[in-house]
Protein backbone atom coordinates (compact mmCIF):
# COMPACT_ATOMS: atom_id res chain seq x y z
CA UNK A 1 -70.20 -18.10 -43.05
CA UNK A 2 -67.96 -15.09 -44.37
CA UNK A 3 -66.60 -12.42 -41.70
CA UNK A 4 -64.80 -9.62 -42.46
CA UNK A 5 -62.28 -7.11 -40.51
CA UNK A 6 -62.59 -3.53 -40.48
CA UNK A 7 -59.44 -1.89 -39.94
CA UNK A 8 -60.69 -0.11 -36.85
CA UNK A 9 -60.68 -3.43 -35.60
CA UNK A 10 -57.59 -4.48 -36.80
CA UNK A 11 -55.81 -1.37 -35.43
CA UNK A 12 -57.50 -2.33 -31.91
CA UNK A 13 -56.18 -5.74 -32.33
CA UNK A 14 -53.13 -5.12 -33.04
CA UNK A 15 -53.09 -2.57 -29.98
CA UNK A 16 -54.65 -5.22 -28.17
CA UNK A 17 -51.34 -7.16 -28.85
CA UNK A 18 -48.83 -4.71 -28.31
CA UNK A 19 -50.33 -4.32 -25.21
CA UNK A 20 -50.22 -7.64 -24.01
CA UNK A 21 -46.47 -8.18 -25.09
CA UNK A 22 -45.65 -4.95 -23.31
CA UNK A 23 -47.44 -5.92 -19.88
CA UNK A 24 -46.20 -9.42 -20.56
CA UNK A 25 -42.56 -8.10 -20.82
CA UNK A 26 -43.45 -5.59 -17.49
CA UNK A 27 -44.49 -8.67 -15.47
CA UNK A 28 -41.11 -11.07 -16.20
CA UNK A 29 -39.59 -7.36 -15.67
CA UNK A 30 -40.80 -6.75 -12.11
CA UNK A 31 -40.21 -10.55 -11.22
CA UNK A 32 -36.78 -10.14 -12.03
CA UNK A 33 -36.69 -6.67 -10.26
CA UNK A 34 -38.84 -8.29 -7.41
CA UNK A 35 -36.11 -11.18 -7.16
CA UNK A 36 -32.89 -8.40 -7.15
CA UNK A 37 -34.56 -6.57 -4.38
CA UNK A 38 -35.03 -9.81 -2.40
CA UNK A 39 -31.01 -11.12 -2.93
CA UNK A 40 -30.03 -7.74 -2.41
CA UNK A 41 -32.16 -7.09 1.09
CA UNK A 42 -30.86 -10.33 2.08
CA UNK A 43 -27.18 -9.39 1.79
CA UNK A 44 -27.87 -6.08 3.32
CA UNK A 45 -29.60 -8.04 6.31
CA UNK A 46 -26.40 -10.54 6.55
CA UNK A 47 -24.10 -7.77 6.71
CA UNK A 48 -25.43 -5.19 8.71
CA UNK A 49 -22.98 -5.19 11.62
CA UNK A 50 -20.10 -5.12 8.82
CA UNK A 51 -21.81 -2.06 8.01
CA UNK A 52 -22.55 -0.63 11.28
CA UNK A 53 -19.12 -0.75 11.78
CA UNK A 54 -17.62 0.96 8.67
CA UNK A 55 -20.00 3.84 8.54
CA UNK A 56 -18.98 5.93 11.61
CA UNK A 57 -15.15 5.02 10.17
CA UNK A 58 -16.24 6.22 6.51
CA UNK A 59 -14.53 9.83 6.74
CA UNK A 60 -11.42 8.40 8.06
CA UNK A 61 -11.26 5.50 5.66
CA UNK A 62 -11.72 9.23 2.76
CA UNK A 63 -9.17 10.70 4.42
CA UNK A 64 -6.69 7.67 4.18
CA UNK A 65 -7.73 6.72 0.85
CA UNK A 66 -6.71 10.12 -0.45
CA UNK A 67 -3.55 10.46 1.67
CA UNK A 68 -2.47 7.21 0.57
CA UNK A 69 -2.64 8.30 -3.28
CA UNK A 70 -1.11 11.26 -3.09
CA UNK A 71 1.93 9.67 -1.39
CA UNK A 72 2.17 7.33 -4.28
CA UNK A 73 1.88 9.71 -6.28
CA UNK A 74 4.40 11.23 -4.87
CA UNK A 75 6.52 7.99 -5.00
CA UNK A 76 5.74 7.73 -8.80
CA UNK A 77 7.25 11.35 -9.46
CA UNK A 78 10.20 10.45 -7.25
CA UNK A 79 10.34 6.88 -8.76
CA UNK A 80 10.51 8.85 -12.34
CA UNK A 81 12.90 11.17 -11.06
CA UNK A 82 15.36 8.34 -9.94
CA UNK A 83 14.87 6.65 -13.17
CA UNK A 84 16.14 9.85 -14.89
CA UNK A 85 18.97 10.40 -12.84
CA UNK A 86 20.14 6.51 -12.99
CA UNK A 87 19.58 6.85 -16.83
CA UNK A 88 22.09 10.21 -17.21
CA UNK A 89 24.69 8.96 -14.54
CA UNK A 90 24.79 5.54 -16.52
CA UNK A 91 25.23 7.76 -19.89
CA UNK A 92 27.92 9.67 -18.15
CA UNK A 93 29.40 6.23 -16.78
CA UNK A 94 29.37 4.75 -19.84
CA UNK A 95 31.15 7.32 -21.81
CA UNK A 96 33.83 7.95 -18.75
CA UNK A 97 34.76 4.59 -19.39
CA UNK A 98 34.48 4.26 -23.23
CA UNK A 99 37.25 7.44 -23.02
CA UNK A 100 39.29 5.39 -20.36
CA UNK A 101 39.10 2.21 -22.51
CA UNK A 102 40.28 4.64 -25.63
CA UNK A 103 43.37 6.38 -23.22
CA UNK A 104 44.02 2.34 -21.70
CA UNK A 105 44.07 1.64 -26.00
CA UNK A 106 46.34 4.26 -26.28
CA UNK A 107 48.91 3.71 -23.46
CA UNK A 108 49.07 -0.03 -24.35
CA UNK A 109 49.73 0.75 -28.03
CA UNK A 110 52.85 3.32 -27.00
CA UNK A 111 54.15 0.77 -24.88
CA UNK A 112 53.43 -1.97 -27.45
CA UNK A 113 55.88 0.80 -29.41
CA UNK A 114 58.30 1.45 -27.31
CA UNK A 115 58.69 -2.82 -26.12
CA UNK A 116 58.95 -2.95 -29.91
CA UNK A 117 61.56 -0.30 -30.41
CA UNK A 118 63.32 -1.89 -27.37
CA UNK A 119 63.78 -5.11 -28.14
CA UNK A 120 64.69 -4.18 -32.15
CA UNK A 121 67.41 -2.00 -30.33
CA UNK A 122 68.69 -4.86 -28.59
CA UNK A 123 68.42 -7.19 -31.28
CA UNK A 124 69.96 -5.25 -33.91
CA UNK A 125 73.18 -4.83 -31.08
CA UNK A 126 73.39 -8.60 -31.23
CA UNK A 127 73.63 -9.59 -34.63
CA UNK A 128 76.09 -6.10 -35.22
CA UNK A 129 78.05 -8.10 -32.47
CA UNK A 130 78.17 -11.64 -34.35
């Protein structure tokens, strides 16, 4: 026994195929669909006074939502603002007391000078006196 395949038949077998893997792949599609709807009907059905009870409150809930982050905006430009001014007044702090340090430096070395001066003057006296 010898059979042979004409390729209109192979072309309708092999559409034959493809169609079965597509409406194979459809079916395990809608199950899974099928089984979304049902978990998500079910939480709709458990929650439904939550619901019932945020809906008429919706527009307010908006309204605060968008009040709320525009004050922290706000907050964040003030915030940024603060951090500026700290950052400049702690420049000008730091150099106000680097130049006090340098006059401090300076008045302790003229009196470092003048100690110096003092007690050579009265030294000196002392051995002109022995």
């Amino acid at each position: 026994m010898q059979g042979s395949i004409t390729l209109n038949e192979l072309g309708i077998f092999i559409i034959f195929i493809l169609i079965a893997v597509a409406g194979g792949y459809a079916i395990v599609t809608l199950r899974n669909m099928n089984g979304f709807i049902k978990k998500a009907t079910d939480l709709i059905q458990r929650n439904t006074d939550h619901f019932n009870r945020i809906i008429p409150n919706l527009y307010e809930i908006s309204e605060n939502t968008a009040r709320i982050s525009e004050e922290f905006k706000n907050s964040i430009g003030e915030a940024g603002e603060a951090i500026r001014t700290i950052s400049h007044e702690t420049t000008d702090t730091v150099l106000t007391i680097n130049e006090t340090a340098e006059y401090l430096a300076n008045y302790a070395l003229m009196i470092g000078e003048i100690v110096k001066t003092i007690v050579n003057m009265f030294s000196s006296n002392k051995e002109d006196m022995k």
